[in-house]
PDB file of N, CA and C in Angstrom:
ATOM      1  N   UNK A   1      17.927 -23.243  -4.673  1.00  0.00           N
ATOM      2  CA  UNK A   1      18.744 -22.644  -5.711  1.00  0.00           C
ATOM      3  C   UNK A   1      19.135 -23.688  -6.743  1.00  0.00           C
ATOM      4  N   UNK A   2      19.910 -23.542  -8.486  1.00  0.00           N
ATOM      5  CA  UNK A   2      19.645 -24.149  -9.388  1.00  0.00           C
ATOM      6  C   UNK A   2      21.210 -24.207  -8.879  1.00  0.00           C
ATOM      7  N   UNK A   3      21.784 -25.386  -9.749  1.00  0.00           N
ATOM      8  CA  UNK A   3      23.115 -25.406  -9.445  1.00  0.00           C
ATOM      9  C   UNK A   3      23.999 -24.351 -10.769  1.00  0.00           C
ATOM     10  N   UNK A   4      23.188 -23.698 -10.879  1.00  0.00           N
ATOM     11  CA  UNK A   4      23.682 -22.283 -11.613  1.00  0.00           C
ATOM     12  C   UNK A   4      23.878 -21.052 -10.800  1.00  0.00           C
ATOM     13  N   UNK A   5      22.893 -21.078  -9.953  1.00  0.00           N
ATOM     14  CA  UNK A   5      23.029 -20.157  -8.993  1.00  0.00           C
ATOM     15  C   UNK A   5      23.976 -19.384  -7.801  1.00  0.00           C
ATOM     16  N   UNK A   6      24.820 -18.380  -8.201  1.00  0.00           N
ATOM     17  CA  UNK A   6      25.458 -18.216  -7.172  1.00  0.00           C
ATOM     18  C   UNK A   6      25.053 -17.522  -5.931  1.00  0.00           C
ATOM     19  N   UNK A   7      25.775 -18.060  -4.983  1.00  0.00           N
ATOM     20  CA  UNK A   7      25.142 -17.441  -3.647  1.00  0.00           C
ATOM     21  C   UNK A   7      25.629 -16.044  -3.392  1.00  0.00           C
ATOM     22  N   UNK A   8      26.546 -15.283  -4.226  1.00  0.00           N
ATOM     23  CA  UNK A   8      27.421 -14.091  -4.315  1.00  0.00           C
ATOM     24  C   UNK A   8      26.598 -13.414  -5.142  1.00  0.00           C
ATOM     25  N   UNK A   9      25.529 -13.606  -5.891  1.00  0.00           N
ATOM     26  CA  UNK A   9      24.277 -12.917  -6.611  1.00  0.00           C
ATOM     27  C   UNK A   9      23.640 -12.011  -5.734  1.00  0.00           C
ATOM     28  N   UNK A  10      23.169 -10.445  -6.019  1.00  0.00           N
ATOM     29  CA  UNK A  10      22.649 -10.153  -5.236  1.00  0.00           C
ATOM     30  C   UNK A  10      21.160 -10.731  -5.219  1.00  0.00           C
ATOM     31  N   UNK A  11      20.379 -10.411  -4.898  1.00  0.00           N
ATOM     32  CA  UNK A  11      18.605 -11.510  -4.776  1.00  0.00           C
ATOM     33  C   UNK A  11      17.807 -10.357  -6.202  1.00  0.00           C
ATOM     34  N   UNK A  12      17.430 -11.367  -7.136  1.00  0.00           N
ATOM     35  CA  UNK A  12      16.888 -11.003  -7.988  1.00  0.00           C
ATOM     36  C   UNK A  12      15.816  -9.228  -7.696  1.00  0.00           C
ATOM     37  N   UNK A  13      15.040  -9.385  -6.715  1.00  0.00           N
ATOM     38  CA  UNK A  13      13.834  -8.163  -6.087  1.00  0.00           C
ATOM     39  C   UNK A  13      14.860  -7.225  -5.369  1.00  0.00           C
ATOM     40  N   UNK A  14      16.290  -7.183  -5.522  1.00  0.00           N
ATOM     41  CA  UNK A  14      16.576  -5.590  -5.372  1.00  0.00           C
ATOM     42  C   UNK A  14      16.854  -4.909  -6.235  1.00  0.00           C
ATOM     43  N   UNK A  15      17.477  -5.633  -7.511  1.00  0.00           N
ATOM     44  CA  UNK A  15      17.218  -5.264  -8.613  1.00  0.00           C
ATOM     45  C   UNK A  15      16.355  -4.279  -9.189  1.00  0.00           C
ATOM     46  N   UNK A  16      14.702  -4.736  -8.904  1.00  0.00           N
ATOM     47  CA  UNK A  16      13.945  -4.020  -9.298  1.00  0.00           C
ATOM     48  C   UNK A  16      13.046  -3.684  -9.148  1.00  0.00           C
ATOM     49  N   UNK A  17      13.232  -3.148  -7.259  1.00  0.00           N
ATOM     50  CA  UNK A  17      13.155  -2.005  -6.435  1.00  0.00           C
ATOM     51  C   UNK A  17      13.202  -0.531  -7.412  1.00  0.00           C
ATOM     52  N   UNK A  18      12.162  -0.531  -7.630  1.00  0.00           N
ATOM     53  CA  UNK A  18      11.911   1.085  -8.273  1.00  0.00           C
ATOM     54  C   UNK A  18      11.977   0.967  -9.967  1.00  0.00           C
ATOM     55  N   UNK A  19      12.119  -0.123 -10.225  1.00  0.00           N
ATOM     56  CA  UNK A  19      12.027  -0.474 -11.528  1.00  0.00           C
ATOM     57  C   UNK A  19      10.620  -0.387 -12.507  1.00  0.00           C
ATOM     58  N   UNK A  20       9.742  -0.442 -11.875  1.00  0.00           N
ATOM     59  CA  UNK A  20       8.408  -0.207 -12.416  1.00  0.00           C
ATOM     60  C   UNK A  20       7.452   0.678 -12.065  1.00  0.00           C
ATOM     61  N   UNK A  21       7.623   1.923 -13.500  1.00  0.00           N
ATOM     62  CA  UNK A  21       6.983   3.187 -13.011  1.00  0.00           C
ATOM     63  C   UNK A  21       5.196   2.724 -13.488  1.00  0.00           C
ATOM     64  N   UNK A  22       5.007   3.509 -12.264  1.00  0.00           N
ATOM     65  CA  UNK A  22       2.900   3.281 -12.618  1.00  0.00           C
ATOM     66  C   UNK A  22       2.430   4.479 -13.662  1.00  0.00           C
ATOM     67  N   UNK A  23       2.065   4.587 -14.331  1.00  0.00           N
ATOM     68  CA  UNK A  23       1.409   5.978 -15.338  1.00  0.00           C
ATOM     69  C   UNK A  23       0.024   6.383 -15.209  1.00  0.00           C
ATOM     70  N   UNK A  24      -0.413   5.905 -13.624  1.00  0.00           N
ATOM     71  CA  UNK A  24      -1.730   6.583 -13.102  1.00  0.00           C
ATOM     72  C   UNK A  24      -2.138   8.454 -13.525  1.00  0.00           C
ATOM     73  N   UNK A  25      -0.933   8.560 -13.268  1.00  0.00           N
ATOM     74  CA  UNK A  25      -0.955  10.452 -13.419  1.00  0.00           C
ATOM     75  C   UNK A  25      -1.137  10.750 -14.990  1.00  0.00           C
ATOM     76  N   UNK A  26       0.028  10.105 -16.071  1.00  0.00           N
ATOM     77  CA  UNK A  26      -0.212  10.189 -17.352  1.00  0.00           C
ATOM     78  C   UNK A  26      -1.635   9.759 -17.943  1.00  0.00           C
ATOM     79  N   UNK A  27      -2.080   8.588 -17.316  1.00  0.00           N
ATOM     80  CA  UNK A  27      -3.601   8.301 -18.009  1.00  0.00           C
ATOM     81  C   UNK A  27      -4.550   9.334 -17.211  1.00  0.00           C
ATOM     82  N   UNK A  28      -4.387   9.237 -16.330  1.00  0.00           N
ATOM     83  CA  UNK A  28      -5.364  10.431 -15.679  1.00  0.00           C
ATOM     84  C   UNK A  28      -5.513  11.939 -16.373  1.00  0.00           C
ATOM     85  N   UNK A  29      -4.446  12.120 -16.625  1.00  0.00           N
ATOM     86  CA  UNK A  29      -4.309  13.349 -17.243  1.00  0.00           C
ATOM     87  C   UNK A  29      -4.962  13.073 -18.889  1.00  0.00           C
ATOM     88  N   UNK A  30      -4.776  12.661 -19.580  1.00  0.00           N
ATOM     89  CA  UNK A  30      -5.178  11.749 -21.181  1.00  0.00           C
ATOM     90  C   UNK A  30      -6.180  12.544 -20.840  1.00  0.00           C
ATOM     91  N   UNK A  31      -6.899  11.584 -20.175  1.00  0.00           N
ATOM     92  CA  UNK A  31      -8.635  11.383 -19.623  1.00  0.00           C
ATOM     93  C   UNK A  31      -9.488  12.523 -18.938  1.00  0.00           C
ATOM     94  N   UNK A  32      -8.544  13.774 -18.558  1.00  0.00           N
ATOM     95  CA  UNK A  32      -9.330  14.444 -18.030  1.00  0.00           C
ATOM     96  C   UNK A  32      -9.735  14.413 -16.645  1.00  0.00           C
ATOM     97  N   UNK A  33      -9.420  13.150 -15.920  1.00  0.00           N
ATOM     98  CA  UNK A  33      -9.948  12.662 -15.058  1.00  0.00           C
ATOM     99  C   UNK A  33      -9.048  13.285 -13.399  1.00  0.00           C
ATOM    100  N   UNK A  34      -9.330  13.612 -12.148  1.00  0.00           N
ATOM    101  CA  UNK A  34      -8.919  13.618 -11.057  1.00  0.00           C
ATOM    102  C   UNK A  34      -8.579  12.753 -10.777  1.00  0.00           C
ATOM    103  N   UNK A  35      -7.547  12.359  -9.651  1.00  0.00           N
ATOM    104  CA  UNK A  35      -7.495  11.234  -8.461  1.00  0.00           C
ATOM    105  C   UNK A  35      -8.646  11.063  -7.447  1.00  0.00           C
ATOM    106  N   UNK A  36      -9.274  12.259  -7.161  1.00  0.00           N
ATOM    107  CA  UNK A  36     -10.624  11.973  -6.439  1.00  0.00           C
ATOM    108  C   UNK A  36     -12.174  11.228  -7.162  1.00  0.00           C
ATOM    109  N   UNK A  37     -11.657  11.831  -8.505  1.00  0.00           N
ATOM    110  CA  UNK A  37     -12.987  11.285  -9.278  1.00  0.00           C
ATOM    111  C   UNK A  37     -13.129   9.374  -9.451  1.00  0.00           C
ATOM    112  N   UNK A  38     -11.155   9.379  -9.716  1.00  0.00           N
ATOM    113  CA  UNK A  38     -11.281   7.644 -10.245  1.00  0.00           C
ATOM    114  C   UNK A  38     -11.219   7.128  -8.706  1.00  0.00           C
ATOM    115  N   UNK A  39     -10.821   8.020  -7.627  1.00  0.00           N
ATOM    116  CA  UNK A  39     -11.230   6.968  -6.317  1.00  0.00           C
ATOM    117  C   UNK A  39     -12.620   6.661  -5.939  1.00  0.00           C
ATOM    118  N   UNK A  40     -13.830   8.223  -6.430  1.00  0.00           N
ATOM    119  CA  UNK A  40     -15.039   7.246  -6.369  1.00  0.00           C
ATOM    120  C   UNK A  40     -15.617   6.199  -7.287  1.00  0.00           C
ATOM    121  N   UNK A  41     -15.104   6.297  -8.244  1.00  0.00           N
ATOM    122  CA  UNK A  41     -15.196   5.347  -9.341  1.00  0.00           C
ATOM    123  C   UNK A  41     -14.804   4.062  -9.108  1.00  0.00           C
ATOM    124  N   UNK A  42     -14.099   3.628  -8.328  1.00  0.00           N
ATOM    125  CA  UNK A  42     -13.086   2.207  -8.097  1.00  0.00           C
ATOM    126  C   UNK A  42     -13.364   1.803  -6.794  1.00  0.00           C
ATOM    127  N   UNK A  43     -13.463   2.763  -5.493  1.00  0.00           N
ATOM    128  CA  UNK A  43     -13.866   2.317  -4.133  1.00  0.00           C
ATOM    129  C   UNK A  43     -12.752   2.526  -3.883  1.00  0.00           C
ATOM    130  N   UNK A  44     -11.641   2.648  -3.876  1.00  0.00           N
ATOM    131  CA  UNK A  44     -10.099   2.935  -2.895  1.00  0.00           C
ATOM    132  C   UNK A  44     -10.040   3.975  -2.942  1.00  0.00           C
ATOM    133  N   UNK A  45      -9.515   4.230  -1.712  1.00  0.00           N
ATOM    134  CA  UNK A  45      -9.146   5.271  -1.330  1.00  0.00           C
ATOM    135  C   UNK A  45      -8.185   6.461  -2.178  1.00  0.00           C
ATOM    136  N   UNK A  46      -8.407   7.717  -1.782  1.00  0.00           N
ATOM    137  CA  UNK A  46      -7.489   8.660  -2.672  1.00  0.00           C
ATOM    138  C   UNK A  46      -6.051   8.213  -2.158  1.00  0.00           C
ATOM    139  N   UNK A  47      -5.850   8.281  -0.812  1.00  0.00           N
ATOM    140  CA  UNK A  47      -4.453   8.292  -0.316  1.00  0.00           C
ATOM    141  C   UNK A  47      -3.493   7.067  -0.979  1.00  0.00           C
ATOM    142  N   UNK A  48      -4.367   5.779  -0.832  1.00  0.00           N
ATOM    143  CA  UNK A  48      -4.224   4.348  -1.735  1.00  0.00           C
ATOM    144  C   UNK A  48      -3.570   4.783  -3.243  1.00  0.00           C
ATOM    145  N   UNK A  49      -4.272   5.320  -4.045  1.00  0.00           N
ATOM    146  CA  UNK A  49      -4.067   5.879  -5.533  1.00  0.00           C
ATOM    147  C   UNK A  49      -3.152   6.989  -5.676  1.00  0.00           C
ATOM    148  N   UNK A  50      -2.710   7.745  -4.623  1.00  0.00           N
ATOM    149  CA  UNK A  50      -1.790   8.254  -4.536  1.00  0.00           C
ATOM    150  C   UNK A  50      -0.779   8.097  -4.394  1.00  0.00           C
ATOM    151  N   UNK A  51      -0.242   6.841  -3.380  1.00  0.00           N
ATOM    152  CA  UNK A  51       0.422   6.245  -3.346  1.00  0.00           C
ATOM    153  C   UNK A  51       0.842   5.167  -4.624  1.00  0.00           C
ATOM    154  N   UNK A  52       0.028   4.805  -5.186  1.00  0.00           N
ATOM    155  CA  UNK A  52       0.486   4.020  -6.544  1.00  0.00           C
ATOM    156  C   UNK A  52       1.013   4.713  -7.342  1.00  0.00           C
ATOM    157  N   UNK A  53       0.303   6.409  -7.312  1.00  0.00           N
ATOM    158  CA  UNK A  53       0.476   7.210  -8.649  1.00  0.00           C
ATOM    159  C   UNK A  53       1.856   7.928  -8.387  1.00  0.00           C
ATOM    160  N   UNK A  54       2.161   7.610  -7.302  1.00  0.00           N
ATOM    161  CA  UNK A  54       3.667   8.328  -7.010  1.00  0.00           C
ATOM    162  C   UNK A  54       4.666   7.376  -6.798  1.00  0.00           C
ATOM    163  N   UNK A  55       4.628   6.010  -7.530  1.00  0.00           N
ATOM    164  CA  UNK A  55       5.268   5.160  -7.461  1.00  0.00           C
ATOM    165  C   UNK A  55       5.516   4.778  -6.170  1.00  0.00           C
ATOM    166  N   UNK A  56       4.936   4.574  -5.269  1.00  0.00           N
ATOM    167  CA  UNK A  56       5.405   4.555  -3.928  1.00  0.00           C
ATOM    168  C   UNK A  56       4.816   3.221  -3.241  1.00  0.00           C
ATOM    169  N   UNK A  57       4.239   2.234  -4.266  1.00  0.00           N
ATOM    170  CA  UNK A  57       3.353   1.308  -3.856  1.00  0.00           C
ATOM    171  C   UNK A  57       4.431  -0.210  -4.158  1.00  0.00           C
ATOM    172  N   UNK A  58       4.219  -0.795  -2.757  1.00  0.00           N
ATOM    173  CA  UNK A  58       5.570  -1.978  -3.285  1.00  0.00           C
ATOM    174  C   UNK A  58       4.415  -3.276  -3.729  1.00  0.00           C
ATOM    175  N   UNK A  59       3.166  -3.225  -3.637  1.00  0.00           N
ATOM    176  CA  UNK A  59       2.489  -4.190  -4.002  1.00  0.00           C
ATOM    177  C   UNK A  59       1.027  -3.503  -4.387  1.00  0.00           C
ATOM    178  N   UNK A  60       0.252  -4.458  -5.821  1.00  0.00           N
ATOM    179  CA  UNK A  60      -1.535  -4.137  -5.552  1.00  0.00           C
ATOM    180  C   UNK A  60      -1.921  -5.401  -6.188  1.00  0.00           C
ATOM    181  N   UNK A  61      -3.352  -5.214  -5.622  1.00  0.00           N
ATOM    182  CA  UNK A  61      -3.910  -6.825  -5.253  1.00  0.00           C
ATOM    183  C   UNK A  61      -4.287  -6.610  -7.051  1.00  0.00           C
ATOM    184  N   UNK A  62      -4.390  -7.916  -7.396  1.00  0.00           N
ATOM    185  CA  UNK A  62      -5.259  -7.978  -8.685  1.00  0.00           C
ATOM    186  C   UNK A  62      -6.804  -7.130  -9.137  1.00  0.00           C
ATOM    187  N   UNK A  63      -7.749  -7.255  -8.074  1.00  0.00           N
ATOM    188  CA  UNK A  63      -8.969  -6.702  -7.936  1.00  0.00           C
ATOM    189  C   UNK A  63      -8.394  -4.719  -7.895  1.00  0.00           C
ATOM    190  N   UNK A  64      -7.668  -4.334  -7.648  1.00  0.00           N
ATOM    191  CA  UNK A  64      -7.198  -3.308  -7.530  1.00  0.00           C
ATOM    192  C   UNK A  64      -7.097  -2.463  -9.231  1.00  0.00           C
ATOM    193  N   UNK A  65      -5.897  -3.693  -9.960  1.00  0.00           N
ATOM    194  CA  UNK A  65      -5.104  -3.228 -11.187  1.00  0.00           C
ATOM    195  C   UNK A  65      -7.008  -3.698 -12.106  1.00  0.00           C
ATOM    196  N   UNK A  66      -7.436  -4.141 -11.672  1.00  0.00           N
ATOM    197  CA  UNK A  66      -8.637  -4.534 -12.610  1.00  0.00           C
ATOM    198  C   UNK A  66      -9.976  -3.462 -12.498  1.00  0.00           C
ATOM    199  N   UNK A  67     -10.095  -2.940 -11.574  1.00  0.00           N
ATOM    200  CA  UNK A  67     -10.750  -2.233 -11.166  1.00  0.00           C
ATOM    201  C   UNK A  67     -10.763  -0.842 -11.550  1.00  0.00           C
ATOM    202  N   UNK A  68      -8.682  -0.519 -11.657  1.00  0.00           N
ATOM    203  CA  UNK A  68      -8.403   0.820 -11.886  1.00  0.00           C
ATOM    204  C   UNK A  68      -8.677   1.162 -13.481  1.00  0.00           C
ATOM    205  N   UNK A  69      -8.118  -0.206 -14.345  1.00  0.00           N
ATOM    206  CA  UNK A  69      -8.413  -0.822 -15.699  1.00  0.00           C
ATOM    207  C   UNK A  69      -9.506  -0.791 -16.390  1.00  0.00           C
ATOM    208  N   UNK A  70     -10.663  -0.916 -15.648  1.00  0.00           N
ATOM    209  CA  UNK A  70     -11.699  -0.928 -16.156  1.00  0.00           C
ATOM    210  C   UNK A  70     -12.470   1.035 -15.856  1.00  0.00           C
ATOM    211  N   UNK A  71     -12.220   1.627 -14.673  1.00  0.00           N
ATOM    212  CA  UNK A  71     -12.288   3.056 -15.136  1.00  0.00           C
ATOM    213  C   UNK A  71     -11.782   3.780 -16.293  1.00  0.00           C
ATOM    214  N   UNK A  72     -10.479   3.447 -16.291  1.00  0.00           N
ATOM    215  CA  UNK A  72      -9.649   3.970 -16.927  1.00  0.00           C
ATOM    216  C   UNK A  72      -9.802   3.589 -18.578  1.00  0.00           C
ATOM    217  N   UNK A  73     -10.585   2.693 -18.667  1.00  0.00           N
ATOM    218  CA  UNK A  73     -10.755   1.754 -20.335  1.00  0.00           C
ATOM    219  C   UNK A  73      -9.357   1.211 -20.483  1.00  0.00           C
ATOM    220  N   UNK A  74      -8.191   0.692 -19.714  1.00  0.00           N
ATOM    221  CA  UNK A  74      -6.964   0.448 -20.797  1.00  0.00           C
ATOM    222  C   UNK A  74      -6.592  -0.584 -20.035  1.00  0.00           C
ATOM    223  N   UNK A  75      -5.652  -1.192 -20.236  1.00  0.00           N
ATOM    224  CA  UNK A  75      -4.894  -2.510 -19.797  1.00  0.00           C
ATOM    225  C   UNK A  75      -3.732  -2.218 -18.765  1.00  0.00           C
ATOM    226  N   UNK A  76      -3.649  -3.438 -18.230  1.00  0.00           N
ATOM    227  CA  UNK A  76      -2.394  -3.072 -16.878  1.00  0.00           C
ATOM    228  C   UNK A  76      -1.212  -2.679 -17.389  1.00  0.00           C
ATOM    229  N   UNK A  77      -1.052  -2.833 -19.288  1.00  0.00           N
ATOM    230  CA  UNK A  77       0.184  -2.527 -19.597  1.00  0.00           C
ATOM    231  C   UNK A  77       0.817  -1.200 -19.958  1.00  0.00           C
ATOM    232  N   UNK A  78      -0.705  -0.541 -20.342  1.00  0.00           N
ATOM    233  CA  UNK A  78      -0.613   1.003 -20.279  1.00  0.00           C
ATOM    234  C   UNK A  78      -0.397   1.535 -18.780  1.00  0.00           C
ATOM    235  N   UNK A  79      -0.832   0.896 -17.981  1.00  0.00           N
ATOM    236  CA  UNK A  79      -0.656   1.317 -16.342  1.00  0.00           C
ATOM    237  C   UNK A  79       0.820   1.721 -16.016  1.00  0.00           C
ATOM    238  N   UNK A  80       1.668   0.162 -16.476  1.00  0.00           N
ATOM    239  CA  UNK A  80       2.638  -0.206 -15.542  1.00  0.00           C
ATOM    240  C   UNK A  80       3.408  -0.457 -16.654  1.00  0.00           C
ATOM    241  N   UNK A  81       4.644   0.078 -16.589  1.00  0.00           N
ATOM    242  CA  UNK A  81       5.907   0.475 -17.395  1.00  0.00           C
ATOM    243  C   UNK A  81       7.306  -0.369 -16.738  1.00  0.00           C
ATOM    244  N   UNK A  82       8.012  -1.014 -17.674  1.00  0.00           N
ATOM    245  CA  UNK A  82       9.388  -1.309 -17.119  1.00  0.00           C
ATOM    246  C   UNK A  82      10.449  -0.233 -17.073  1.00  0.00           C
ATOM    247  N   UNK A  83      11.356   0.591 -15.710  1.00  0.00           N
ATOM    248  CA  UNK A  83      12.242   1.239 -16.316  1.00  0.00           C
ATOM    249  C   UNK A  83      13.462   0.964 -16.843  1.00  0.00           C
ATOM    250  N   UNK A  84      13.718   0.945 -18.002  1.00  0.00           N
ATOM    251  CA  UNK A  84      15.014  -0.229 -18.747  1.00  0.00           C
ATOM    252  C   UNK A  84      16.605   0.665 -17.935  1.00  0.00           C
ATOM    253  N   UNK A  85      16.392   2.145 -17.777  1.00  0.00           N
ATOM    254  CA  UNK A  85      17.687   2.204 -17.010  1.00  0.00           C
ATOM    255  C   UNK A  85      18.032   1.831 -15.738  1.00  0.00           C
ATOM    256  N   UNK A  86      16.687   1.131 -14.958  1.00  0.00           N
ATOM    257  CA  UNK A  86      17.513   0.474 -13.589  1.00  0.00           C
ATOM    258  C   UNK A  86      18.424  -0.866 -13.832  1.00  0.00           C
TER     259      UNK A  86
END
């Protein structure tokens, strides 16, 4: 810890626990596209992409967000959203 740091802080990552919505469903929808179609398209699983697309995913590997990125034509920033009211 910095000697700024108080130990009465709660820990930065509960903060923002639920703070970052995924917009798998919104681009999917844009596009026309299913959750079954971009899972054969990418190799993961539907249940996997479901879980992201319902915000329900507490981590994804890089090869994942790059993979989904490159179906999808758009960047991780169209993906993945900050929510400013948490």
């Amino acid at each position: 810890m910095s000697p700024t740091d108080s130990s009465n802080d709660p820990p930065v990552i509960a903060e923002t626990v639920g703070a970052v919505h995924c917009r798998l469903d919104e681009l999917l929808t844009e596009r026309g596209m299913t959750l079954t179609r971009l899972s054969e398209m990418v190799g993961i699983s539907f249940v996997n992409l479901s879980v992201l697309k319902n915000d329900r995913a507490r981590a994804v590997r890089f090869s994942t967000l790059a993979a989904i990125c490159r179906a999808l034509k758009c960047e991780v920033g169209d993906l993945f959203v900050v929510n400013s009211a948490r």
